[in-house]
Protein backbone atom coordinates (compact mmCIF):
# COMPACT_ATOMS: atom_id res chain seq x y z
CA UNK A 1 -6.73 28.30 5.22
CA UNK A 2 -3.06 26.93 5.75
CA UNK A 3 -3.51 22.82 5.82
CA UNK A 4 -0.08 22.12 5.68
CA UNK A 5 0.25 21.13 9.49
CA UNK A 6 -2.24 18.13 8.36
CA UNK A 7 -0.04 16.62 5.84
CA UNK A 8 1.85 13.92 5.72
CA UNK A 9 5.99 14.63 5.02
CA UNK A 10 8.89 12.86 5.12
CA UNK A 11 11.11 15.03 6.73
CA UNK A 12 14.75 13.15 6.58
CA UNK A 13 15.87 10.04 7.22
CA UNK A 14 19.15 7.79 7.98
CA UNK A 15 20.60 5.99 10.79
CA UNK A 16 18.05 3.68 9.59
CA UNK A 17 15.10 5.33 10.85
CA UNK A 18 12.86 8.12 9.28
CA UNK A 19 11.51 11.32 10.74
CA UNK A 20 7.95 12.07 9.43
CA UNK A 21 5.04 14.85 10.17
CA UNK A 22 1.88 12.86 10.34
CA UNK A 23 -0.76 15.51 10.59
CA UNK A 24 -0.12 17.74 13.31
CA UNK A 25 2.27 15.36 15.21
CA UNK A 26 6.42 14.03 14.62
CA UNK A 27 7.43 10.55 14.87
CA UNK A 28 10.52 8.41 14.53
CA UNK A 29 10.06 4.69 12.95
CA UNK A 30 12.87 2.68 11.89
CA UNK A 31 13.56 2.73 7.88
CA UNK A 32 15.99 -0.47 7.08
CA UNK A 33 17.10 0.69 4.11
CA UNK A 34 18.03 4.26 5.16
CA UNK A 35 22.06 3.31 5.77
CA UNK A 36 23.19 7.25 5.26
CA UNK A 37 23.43 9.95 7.61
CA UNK A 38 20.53 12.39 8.53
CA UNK A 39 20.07 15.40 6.99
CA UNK A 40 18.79 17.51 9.77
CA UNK A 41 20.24 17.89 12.83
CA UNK A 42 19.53 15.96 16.15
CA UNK A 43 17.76 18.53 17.61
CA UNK A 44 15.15 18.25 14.97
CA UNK A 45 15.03 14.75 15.82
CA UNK A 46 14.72 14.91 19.56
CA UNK A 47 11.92 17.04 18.93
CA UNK A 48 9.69 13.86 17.67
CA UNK A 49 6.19 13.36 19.87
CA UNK A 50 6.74 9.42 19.61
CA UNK A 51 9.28 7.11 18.19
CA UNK A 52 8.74 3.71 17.52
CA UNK A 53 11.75 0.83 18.53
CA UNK A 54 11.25 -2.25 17.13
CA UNK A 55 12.13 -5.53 18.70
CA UNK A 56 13.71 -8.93 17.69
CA UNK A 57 10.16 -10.38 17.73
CA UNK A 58 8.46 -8.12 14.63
CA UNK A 59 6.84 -5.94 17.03
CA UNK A 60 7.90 -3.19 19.16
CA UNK A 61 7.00 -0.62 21.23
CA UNK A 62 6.22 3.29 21.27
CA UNK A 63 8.19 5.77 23.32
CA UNK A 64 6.11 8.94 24.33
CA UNK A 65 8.00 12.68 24.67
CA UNK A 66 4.03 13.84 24.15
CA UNK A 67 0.99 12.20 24.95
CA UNK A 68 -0.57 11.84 21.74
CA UNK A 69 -4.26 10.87 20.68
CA UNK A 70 -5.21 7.37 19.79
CA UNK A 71 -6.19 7.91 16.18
CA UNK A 72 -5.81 11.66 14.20
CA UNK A 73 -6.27 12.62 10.50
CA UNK A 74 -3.93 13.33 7.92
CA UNK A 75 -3.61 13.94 4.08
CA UNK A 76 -1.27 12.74 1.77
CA UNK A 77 -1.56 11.93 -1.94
CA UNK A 78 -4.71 13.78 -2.53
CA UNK A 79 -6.46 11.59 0.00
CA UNK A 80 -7.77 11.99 3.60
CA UNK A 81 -6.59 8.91 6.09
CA UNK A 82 -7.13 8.03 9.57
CA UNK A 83 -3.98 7.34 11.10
CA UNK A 84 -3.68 5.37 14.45
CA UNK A 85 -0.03 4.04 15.93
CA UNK A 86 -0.16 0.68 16.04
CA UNK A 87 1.79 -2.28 17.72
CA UNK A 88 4.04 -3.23 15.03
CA UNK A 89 4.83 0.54 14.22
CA UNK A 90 2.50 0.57 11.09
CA UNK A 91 0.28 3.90 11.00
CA UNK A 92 -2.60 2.63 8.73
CA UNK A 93 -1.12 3.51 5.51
CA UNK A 94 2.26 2.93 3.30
CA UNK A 95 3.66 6.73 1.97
CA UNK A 96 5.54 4.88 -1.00
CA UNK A 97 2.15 3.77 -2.72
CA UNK A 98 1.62 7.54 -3.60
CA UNK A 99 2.59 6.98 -7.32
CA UNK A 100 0.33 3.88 -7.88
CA UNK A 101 -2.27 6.27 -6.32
CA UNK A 102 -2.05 8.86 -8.43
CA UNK A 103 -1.90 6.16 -11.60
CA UNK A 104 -4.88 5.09 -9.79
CA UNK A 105 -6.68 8.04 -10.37
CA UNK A 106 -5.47 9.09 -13.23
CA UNK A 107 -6.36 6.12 -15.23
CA UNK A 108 -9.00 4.27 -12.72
CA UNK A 109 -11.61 5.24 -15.94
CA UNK A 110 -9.52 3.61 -18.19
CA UNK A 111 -9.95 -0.10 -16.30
CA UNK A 112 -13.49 0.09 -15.04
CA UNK A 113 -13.91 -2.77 -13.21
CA UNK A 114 -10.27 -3.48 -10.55
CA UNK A 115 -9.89 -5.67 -7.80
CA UNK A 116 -7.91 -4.72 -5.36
CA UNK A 117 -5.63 -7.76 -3.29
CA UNK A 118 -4.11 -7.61 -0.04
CA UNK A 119 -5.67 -3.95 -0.12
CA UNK A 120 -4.89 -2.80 3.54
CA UNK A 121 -6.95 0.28 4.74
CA UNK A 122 -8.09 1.30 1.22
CA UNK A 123 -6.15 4.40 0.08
CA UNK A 124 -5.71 2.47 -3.05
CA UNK A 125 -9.18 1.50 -3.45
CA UNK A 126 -10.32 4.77 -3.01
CA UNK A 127 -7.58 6.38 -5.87
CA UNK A 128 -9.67 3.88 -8.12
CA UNK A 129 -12.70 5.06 -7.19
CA UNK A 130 -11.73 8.33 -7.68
CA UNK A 131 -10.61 7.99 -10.93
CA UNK A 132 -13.88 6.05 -12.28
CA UNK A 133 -13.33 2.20 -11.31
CA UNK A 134 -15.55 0.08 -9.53
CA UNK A 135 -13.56 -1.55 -7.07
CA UNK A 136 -13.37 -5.25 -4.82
CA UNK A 137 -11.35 -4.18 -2.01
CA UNK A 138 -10.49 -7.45 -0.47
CA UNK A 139 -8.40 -7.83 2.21
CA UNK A 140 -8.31 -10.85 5.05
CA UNK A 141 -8.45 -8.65 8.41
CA UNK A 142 -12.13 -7.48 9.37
CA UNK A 143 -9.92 -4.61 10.75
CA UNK A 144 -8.43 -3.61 7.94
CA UNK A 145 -11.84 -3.36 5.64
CA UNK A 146 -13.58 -1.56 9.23
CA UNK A 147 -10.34 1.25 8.71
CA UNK A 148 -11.15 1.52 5.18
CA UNK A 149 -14.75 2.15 5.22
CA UNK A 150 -13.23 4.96 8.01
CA UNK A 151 -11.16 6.16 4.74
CA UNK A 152 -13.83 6.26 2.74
CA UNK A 153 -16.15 8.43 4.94
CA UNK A 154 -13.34 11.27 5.23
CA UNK A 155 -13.15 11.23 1.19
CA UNK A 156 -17.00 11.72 0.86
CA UNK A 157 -16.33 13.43 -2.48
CA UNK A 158 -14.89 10.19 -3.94
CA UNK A 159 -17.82 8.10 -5.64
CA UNK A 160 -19.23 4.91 -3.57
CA UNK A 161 -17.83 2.84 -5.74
CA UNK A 162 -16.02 0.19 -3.50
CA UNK A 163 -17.23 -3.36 -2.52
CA UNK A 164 -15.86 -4.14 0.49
CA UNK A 165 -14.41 -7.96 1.26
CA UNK A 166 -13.29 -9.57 3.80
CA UNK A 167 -11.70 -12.79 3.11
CA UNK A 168 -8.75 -15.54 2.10
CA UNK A 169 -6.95 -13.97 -1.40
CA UNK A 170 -6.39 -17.37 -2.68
CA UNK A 171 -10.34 -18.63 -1.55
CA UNK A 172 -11.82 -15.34 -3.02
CA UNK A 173 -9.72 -15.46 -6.50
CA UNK A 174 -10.40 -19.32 -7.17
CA UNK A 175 -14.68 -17.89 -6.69
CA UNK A 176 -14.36 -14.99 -8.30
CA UNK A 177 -12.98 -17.44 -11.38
CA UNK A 178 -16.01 -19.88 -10.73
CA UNK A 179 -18.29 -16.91 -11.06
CA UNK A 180 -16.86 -15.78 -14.59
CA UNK A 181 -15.87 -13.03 -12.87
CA UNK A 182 -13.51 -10.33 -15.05
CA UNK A 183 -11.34 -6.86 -14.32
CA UNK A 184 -9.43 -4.72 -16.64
CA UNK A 185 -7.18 -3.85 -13.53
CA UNK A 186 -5.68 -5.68 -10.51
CA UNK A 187 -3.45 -4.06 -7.96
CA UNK A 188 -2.14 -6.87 -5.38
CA UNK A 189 0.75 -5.84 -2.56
CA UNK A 190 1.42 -9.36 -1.31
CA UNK A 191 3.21 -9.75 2.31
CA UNK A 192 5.85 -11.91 2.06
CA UNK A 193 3.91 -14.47 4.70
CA UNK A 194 0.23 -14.04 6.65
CA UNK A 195 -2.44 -15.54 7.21
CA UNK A 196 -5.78 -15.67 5.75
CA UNK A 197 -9.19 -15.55 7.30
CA UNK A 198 -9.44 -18.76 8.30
CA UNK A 199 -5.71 -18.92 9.33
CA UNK A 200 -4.22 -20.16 5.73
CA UNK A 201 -0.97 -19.57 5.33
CA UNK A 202 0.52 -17.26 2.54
CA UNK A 203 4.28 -17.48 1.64
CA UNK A 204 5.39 -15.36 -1.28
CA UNK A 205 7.70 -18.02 -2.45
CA UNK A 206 5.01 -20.45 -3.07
CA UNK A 207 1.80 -18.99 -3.55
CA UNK A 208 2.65 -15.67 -5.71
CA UNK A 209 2.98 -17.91 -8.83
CA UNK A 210 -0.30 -19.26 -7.60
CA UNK A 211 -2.08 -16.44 -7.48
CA UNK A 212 -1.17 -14.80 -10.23
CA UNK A 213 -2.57 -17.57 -12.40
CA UNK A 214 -5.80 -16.77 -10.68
CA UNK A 215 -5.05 -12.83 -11.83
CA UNK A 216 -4.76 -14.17 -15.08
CA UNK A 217 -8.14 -16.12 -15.23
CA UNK A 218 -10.01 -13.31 -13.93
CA UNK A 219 -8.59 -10.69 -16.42
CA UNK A 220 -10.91 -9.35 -19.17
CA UNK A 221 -9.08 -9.96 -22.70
CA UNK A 222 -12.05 -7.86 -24.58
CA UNK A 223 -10.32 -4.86 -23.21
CA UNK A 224 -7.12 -3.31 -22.20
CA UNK A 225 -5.80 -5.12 -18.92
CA UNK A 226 -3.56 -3.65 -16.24
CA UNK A 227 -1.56 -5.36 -13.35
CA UNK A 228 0.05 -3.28 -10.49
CA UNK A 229 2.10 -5.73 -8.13
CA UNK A 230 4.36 -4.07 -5.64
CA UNK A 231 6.49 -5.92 -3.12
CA UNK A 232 8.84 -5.46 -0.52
CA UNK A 233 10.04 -9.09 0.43
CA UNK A 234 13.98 -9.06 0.29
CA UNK A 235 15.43 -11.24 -2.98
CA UNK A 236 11.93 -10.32 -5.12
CA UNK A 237 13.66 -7.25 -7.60
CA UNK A 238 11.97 -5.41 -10.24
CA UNK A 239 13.23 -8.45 -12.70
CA UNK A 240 12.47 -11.34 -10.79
CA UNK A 241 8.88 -9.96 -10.52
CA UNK A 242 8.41 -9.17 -14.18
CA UNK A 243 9.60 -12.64 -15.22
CA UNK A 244 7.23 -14.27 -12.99
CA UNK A 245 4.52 -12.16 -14.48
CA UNK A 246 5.38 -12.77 -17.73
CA UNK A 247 5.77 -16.45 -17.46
CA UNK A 248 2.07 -16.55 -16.62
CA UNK A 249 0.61 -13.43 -18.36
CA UNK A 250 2.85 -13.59 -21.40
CA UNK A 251 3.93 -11.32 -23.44
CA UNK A 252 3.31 -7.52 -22.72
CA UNK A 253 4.80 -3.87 -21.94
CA UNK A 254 6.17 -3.33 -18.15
CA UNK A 255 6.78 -0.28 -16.51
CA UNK A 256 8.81 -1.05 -13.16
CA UNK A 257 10.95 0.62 -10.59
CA UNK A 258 12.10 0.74 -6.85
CA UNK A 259 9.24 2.33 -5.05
CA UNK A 260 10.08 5.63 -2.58
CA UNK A 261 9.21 8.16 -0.31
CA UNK A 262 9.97 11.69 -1.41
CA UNK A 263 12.29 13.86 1.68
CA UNK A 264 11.63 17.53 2.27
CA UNK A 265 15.19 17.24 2.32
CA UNK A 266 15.13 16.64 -1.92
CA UNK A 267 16.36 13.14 -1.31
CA UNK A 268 14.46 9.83 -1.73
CA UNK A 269 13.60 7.17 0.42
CA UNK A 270 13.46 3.30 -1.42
CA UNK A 271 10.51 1.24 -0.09
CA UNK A 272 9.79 -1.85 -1.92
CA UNK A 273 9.39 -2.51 -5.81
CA UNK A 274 6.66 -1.83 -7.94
CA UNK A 275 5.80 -3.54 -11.17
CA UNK A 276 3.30 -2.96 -13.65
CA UNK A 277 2.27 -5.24 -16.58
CA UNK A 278 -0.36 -4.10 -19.38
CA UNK A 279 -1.38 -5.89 -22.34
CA UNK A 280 -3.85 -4.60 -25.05
């Protein structure tokens, strides 16, 4: 059976937006770092079901040339998704994160307890699972964890293995310490502000330092440790990252680099940072 027309690709990209195949249907979304030309020619472009213009307040709006379902499936990194269009142009899941997915799996048995922060729909969650971890998917948005459990039935070959939380990151790190709580791995994709549960506010700038003490508390030093922590605030580089990790964690071995989207096109599309820290 072909299942190519259920993928997820990234076809081109420039004039600051990106083209993409999302399952069985084209879209247009802006991409503020794509300051090239396209690739392809407008006619592929034009031929998009929906493209999403975004507006001076964060959100936006979609623009139909096809009527399109409200929520479809799609595959991408070796994982099954439900995608739905939403307000602010998001689709339920972030195409860069495909390497720290397939690190996920490929080393989730390595680290087998993670904790997952500011874990979204739970592709992530569910790359740990796959690859032996049992995972605290945590994420403040009831939505969010409802979309992941979603995830989770479409994978049903991926083991159980995922508690799912909804709550403040800051509230559930400072109980998780109280409870002697400890992980060999912790993946955490801070925004660079939200707003918690109860309507705390997060701002990168003042509570990442924060929080990573927390990290710190709750890692297990009888065992090899792990920390994934990508980003995609402007001014927070590869470098400032790692020396904010390191002036809590201490010394250790980083791996770290600009995360991307891979083109049909054989060119690359940069999406954030991703740093990882490990210790032994």
């Amino acid at each position: 059976m072909n299942t190519e027309p259920y993928q997820y690709r990234l076809l081109d990209s420039g004039n600051f937006a990106k083209l993409e195949q999302v399952g069985a249907y084209r879209l247009v979304r802006p991409a503020l770092n794509a300051a090239w030309a396209p690739s392809l020619g407008a006619e592929e472009w034009r031929s998009a079901d929906a493209t999403f213009t975004r507006n001076s307040s964060g959100g936006g709006r979609w623009d139909y040339r096809n009527t399109l379902p409200a929520e479809w499936t799609a595959e991408y990194g070796g994982l099954r998704m439900l995608v739905k269009p939403t307000n602010f142009g998001h689709l339920g899941f972030f195409a860069e994160q495909f390497a720290n997915w397939e690190r996920f799996q490929k080393f989730g048995g390595a680290y087998p307890e993670a904790l997952n922060l500011f874990a979204y729909s739970g592709l992530g969650s569910l790359a740990l699972a796959r690859g032996g971890a049992r995972v605290c998917h945590l994420d403040a948005a009831r939505g969010m964890i409802e979309w992941g459990k979603v995830n989770q039935s479409l994978n049903p070959a991926i083991p159980a293995a995922v508690r799912w939380i909804v709550d403040d990151v800051m509230k559930f790190a400072r109980r998780e310490v109280r409870r002697g709580m400890k992980y060999n791995l912790i993946a955490l994709d801070p925004p660079s502000f939200g707003r918690g549960s109860s309507g705390q506010v997060w701002k990168i700038e003042n509570d990442l330092p924060k929080l990573l003490e927390l990290c710190c508390e709750l890692r297990d030093r009888s065992r090899p440790f792990e920390l994934v922590l990508s980003c995609h605030s402007p001014g927070f580089s590869c470098l400032v990252l790692e020396r904010i990790v390191a002036q809590v964690f201490g010394r250790g071995e980083f791996e770290s680099g600009e995360m991307f989207i891979p083109e049909s096109t054989g060119r690359q599309l940069p999406a954030g940072v991703s740093v990882v820290y490990r210790s032994r």
